[in-house]
PDB file of N, CA and C in Angstrom:
ATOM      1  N   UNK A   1       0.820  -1.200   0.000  1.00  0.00           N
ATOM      2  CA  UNK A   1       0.000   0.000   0.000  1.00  0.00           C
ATOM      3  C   UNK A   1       0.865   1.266   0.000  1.00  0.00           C
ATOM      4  N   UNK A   2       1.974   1.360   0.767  1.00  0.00           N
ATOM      5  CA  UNK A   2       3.033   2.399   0.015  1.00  0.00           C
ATOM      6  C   UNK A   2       3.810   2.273  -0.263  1.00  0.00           C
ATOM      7  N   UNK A   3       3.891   1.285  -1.211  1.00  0.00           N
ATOM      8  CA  UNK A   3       4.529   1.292  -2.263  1.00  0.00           C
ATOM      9  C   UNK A   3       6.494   1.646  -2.355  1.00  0.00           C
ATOM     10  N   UNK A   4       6.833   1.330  -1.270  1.00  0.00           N
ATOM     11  CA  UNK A   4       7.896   1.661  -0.496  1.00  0.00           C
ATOM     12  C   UNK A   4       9.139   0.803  -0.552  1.00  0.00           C
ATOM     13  N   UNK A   5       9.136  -0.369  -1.329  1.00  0.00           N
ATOM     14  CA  UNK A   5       9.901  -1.507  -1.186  1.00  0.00           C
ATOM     15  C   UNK A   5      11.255  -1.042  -1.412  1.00  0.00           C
ATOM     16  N   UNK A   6      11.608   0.628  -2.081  1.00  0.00           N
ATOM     17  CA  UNK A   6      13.122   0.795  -1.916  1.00  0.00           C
ATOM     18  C   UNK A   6      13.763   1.032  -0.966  1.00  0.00           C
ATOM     19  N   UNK A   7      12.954   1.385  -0.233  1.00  0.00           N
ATOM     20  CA  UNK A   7      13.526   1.744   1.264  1.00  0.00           C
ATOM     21  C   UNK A   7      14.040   0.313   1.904  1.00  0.00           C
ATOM     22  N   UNK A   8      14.060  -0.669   1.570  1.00  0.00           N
ATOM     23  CA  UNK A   8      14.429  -2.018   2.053  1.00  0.00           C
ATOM     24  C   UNK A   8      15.620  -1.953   2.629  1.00  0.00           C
ATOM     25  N   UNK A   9      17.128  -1.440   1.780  1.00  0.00           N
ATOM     26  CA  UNK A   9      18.280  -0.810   1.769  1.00  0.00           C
ATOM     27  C   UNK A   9      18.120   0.074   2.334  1.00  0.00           C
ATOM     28  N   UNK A  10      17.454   0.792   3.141  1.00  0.00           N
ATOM     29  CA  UNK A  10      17.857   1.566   4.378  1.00  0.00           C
ATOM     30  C   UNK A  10      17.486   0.859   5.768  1.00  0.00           C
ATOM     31  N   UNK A  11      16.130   0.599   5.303  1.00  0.00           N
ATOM     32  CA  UNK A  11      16.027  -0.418   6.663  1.00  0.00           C
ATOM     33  C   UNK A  11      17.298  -1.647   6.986  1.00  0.00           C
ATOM     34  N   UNK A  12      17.327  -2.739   6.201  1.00  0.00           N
ATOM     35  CA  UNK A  12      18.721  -3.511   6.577  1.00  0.00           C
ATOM     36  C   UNK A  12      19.619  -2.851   7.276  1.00  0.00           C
ATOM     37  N   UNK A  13      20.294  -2.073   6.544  1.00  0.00           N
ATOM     38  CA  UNK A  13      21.324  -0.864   6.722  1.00  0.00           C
ATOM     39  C   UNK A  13      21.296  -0.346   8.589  1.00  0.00           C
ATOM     40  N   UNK A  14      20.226  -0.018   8.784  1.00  0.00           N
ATOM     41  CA  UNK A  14      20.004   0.113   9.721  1.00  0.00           C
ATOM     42  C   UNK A  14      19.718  -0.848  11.092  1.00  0.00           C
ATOM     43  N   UNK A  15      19.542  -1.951  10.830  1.00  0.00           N
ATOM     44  CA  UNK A  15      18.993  -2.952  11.445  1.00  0.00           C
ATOM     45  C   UNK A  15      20.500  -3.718  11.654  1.00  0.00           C
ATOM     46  N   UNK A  16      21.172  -4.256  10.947  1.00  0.00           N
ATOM     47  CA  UNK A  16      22.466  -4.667  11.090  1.00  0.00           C
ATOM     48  C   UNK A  16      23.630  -3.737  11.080  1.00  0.00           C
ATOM     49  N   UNK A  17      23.595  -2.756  11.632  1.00  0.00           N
ATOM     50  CA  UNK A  17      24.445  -1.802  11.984  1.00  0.00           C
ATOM     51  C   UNK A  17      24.452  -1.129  13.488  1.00  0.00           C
ATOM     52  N   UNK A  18      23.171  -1.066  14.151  1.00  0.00           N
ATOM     53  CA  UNK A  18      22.454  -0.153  14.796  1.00  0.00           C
ATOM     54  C   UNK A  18      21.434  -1.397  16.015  1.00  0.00           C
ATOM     55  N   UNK A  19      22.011  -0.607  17.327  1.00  0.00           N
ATOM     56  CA  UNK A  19      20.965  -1.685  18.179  1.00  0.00           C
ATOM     57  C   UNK A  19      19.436  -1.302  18.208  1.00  0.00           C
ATOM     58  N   UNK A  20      18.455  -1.661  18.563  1.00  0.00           N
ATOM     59  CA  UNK A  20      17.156  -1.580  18.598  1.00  0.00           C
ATOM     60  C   UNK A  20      17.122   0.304  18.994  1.00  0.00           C
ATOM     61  N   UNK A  21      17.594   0.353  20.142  1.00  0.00           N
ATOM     62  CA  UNK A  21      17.279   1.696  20.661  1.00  0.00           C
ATOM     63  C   UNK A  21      17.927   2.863  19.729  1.00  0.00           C
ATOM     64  N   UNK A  22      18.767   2.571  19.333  1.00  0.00           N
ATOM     65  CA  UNK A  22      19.915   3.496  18.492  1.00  0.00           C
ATOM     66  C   UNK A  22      19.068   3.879  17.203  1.00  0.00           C
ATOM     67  N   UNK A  23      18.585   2.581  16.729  1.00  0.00           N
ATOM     68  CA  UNK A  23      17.842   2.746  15.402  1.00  0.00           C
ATOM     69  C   UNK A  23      16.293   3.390  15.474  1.00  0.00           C
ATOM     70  N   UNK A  24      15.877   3.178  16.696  1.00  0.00           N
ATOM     71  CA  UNK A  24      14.208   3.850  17.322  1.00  0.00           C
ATOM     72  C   UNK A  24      13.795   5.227  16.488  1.00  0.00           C
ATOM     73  N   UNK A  25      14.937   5.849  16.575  1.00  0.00           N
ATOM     74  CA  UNK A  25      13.843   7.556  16.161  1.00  0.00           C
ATOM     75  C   UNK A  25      14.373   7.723  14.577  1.00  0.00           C
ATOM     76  N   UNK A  26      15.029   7.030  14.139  1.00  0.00           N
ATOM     77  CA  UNK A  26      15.683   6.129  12.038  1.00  0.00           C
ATOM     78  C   UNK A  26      14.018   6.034  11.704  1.00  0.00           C
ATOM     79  N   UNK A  27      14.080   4.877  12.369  1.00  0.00           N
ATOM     80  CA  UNK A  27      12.787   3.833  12.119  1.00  0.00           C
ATOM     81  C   UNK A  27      11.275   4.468  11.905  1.00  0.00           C
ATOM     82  N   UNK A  28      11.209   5.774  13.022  1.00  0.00           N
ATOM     83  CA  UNK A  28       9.859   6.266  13.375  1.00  0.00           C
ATOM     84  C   UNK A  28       9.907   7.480  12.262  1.00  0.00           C
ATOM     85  N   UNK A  29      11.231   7.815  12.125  1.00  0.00           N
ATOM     86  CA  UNK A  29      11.473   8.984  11.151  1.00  0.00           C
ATOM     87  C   UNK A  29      10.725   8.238   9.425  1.00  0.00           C
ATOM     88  N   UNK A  30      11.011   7.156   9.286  1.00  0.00           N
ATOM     89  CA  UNK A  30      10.910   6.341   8.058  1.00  0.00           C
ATOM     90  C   UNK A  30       9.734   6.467   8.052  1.00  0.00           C
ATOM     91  N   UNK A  31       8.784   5.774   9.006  1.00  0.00           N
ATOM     92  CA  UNK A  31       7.263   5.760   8.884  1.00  0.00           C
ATOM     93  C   UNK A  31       6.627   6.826   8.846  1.00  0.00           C
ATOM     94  N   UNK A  32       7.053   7.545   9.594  1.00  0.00           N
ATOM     95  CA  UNK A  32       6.360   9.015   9.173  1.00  0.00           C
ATOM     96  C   UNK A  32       6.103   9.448   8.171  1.00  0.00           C
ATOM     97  N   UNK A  33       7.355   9.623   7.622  1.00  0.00           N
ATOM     98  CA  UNK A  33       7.264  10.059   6.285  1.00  0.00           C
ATOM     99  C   UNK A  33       6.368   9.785   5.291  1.00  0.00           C
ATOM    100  N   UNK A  34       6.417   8.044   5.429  1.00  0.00           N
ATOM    101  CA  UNK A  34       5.730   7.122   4.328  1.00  0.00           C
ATOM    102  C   UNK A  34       4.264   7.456   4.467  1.00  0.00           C
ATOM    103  N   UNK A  35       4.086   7.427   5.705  1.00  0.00           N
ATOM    104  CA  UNK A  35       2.385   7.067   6.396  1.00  0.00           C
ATOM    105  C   UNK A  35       1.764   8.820   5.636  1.00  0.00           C
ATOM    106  N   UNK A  36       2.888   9.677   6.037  1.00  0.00           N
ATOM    107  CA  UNK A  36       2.607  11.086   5.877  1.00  0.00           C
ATOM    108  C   UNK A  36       2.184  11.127   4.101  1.00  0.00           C
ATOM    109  N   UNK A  37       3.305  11.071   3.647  1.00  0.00           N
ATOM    110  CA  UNK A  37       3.393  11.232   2.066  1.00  0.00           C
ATOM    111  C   UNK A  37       1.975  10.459   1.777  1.00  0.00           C
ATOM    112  N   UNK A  38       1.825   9.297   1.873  1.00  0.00           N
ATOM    113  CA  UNK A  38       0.314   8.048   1.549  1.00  0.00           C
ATOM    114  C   UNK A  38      -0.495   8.785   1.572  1.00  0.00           C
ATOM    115  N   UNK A  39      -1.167   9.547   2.858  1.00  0.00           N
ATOM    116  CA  UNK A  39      -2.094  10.032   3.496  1.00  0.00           C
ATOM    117  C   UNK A  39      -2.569  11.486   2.153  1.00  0.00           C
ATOM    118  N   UNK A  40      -1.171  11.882   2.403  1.00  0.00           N
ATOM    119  CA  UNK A  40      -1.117  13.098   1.296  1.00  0.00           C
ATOM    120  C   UNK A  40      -1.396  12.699   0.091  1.00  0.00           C
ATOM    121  N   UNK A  41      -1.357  11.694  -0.331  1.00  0.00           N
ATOM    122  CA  UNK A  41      -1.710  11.332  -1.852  1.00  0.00           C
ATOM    123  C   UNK A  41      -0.608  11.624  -2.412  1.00  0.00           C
ATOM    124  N   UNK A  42       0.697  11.901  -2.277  1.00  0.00           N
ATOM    125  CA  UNK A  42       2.068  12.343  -2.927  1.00  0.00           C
ATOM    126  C   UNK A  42       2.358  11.225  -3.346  1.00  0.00           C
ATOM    127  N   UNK A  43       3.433  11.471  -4.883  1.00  0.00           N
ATOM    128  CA  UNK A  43       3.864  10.218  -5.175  1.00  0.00           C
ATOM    129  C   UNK A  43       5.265   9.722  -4.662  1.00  0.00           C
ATOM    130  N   UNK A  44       5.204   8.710  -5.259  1.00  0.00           N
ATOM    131  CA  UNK A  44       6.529   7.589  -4.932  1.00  0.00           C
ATOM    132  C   UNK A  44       7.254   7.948  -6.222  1.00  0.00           C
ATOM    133  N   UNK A  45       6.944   8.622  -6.507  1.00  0.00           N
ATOM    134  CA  UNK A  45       8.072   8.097  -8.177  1.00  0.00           C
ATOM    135  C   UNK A  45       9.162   8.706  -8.064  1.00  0.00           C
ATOM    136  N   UNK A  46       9.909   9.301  -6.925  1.00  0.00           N
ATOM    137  CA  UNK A  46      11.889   9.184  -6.933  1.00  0.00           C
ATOM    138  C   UNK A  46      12.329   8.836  -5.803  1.00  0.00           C
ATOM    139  N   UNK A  47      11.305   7.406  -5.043  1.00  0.00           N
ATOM    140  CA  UNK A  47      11.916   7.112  -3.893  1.00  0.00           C
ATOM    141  C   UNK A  47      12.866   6.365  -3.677  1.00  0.00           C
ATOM    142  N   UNK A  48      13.205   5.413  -5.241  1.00  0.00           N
ATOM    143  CA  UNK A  48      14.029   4.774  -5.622  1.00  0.00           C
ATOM    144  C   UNK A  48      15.494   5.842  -5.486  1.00  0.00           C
ATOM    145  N   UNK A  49      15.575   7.066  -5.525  1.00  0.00           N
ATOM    146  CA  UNK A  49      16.668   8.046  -5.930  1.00  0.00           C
ATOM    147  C   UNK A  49      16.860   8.559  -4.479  1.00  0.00           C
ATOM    148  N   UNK A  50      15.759   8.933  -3.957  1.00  0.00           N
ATOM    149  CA  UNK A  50      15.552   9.629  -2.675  1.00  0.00           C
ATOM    150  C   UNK A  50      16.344   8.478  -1.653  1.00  0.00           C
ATOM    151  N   UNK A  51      16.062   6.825  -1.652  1.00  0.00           N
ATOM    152  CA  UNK A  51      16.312   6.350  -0.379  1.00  0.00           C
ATOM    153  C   UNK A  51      17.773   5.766  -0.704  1.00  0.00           C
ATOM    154  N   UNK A  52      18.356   5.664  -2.276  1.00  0.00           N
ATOM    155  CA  UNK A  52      19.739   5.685  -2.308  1.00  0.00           C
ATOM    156  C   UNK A  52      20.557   6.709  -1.981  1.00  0.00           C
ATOM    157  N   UNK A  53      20.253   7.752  -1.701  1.00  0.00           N
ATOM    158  CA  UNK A  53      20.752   9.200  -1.761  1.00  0.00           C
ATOM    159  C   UNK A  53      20.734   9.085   0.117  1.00  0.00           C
ATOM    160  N   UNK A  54      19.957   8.902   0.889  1.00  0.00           N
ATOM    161  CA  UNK A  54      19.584   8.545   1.812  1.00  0.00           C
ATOM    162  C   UNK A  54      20.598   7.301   2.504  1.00  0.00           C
ATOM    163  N   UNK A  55      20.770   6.284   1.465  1.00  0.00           N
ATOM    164  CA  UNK A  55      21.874   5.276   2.293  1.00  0.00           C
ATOM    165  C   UNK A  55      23.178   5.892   2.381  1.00  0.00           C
ATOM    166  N   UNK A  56      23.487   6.250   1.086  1.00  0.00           N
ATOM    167  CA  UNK A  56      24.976   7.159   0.678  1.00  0.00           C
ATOM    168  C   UNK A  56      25.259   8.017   1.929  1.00  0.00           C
ATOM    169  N   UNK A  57      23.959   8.673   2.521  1.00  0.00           N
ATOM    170  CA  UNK A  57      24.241   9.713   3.825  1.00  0.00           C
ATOM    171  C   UNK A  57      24.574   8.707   5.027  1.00  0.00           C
ATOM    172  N   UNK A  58      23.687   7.711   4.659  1.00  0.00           N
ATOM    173  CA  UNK A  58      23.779   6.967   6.143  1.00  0.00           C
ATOM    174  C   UNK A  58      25.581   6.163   6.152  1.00  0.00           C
ATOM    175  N   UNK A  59      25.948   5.792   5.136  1.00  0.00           N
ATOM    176  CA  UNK A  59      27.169   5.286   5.103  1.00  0.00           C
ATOM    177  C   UNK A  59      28.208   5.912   5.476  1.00  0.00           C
ATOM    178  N   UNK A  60      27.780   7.718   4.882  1.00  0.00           N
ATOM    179  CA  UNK A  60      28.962   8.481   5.282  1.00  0.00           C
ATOM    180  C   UNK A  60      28.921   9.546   6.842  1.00  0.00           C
ATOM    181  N   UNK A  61      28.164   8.938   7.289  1.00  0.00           N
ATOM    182  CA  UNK A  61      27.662   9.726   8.311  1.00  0.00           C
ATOM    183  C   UNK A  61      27.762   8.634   9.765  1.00  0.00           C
ATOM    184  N   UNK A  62      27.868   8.102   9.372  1.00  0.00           N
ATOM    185  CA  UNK A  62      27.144   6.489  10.167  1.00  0.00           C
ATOM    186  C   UNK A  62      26.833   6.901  11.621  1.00  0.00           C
ATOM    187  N   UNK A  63      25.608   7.371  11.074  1.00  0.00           N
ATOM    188  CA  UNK A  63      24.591   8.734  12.726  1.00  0.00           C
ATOM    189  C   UNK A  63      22.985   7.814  12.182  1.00  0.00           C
ATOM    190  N   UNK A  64      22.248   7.104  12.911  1.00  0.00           N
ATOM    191  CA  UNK A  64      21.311   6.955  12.529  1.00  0.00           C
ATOM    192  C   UNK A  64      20.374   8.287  12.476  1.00  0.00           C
ATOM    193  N   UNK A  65      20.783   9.331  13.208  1.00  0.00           N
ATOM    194  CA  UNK A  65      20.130  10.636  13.769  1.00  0.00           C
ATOM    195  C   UNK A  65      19.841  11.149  12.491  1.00  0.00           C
ATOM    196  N   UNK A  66      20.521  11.278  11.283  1.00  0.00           N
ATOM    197  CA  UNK A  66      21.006  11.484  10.121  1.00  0.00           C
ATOM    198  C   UNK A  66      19.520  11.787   9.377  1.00  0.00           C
ATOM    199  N   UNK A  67      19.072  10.257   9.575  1.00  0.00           N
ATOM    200  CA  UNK A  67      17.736   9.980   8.534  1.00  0.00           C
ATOM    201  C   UNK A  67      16.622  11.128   8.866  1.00  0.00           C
ATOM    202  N   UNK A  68      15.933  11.792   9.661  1.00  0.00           N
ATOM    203  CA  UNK A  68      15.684  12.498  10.181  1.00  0.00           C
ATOM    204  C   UNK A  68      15.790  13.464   9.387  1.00  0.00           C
ATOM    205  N   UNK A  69      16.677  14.127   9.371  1.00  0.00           N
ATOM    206  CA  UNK A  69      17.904  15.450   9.655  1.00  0.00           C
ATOM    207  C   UNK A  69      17.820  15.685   7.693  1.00  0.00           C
ATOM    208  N   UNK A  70      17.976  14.056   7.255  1.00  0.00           N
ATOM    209  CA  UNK A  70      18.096  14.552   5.979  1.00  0.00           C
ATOM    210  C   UNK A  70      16.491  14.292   4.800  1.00  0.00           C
ATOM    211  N   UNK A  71      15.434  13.782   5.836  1.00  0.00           N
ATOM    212  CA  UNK A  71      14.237  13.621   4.976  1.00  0.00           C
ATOM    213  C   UNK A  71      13.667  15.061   5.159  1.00  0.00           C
ATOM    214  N   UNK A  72      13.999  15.826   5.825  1.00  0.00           N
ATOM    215  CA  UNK A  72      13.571  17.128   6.355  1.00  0.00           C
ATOM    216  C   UNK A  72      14.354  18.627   5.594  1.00  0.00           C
ATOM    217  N   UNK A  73      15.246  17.827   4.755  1.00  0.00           N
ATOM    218  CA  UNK A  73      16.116  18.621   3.837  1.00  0.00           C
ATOM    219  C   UNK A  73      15.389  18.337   2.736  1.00  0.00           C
ATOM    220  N   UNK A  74      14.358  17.300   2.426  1.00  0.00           N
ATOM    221  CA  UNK A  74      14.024  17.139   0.823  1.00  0.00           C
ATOM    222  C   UNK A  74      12.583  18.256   0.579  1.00  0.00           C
ATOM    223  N   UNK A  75      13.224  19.436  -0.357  1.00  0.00           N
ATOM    224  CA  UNK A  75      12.025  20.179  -0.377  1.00  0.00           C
ATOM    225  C   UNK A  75      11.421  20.278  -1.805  1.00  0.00           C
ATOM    226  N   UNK A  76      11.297  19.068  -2.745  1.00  0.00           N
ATOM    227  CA  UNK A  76      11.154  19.201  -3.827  1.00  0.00           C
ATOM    228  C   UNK A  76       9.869  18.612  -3.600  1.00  0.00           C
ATOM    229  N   UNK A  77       8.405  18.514  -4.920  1.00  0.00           N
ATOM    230  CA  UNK A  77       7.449  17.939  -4.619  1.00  0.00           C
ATOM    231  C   UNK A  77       7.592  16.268  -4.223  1.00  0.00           C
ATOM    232  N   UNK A  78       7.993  15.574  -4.942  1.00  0.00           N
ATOM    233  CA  UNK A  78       8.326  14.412  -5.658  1.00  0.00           C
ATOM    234  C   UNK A  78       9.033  13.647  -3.873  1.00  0.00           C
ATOM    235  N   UNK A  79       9.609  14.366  -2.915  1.00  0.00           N
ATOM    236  CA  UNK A  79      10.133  14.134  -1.811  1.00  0.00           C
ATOM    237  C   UNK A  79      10.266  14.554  -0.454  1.00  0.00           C
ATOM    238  N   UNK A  80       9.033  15.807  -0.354  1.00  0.00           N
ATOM    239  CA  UNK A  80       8.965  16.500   1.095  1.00  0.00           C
ATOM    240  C   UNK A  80       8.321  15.815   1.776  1.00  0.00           C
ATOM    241  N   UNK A  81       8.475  16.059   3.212  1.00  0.00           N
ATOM    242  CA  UNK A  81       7.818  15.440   4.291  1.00  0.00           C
ATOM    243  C   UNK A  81       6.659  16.333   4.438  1.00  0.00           C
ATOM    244  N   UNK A  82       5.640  16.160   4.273  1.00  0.00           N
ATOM    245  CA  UNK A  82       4.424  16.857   4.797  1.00  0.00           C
ATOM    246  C   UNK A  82       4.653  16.896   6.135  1.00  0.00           C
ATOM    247  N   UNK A  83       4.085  18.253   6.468  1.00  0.00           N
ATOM    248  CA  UNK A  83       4.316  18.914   8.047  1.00  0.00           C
ATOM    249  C   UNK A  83       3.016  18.891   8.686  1.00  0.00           C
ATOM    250  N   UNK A  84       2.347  18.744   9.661  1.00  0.00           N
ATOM    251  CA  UNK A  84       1.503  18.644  10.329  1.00  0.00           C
ATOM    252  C   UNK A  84       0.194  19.192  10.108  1.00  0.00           C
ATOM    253  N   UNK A  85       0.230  20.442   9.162  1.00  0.00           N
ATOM    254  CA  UNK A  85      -0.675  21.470   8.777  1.00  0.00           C
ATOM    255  C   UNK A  85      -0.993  21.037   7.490  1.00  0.00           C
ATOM    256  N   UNK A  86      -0.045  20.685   6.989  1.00  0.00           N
ATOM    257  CA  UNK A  86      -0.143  19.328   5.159  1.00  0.00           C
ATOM    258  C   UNK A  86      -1.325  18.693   5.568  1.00  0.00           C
ATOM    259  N   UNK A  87      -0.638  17.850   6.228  1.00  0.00           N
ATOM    260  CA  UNK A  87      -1.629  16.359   6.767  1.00  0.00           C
ATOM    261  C   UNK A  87      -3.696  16.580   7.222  1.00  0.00           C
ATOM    262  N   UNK A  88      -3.157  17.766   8.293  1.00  0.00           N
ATOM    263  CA  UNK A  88      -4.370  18.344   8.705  1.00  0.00           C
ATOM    264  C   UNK A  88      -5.435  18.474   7.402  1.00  0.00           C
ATOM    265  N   UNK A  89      -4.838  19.667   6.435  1.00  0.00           N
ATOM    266  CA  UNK A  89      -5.365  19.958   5.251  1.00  0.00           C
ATOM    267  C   UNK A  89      -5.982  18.998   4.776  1.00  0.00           C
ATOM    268  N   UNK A  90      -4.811  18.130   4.365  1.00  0.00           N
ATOM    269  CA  UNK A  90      -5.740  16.719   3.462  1.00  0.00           C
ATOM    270  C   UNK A  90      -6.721  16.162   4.369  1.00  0.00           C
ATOM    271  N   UNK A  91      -6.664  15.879   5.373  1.00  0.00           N
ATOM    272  CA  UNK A  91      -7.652  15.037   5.777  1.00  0.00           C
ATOM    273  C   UNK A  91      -8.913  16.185   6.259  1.00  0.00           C
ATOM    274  N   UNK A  92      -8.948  17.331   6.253  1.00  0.00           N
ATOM    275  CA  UNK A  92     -10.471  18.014   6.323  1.00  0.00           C
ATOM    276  C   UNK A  92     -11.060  18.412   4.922  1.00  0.00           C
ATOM    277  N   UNK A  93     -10.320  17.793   4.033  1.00  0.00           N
ATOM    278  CA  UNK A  93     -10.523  17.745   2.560  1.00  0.00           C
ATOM    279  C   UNK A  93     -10.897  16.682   1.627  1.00  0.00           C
TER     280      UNK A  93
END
């Protein structure tokens, strides 16, 4: 349902690198996004680009804090995080 299966390579990435707690606010950062973007009706079509671009950070960074830090940098349509007032919108719509 979202259509998300590139993100696979970040999750691993994260999961065999990173203990449960370390990886906690990676993980919640990931779903957000996804659950957010879905909700919004936004598409998927450069998440394939977005979540390689995304490992490349995590490799060179090796901060799970990172993921966060850098889905919150994507301000193009195709890859923003809808913000709370996004979300609101769509759903009284």
């Amino acid at each position: 349902m979202l259509d998300a299966n590139t993100i696979i390579p970040v999750r691993m990435w994260l999961v065999t690198r990173y203990s449960e707690d370390d990886r906690a606010e990676a993980i919640a950062a990931l779903d957000s996004y996804l659950v957010r973007r879905m909700v919004s009706r936004l598409t998927t079509k450069n998440y394939n680009r977005l979540f390689l671009d995304l490992l490349q950070e995590l490799k060179t960074k090796d901060d799970p804090g990172a993921v966060g830090a850098f889905l919150l940098r994507q301000d193009a349509e195709s890859g923003f995080w809808p913000r709370d007032e996004d979300v609101r919108y769509v759903l009284r719509t």
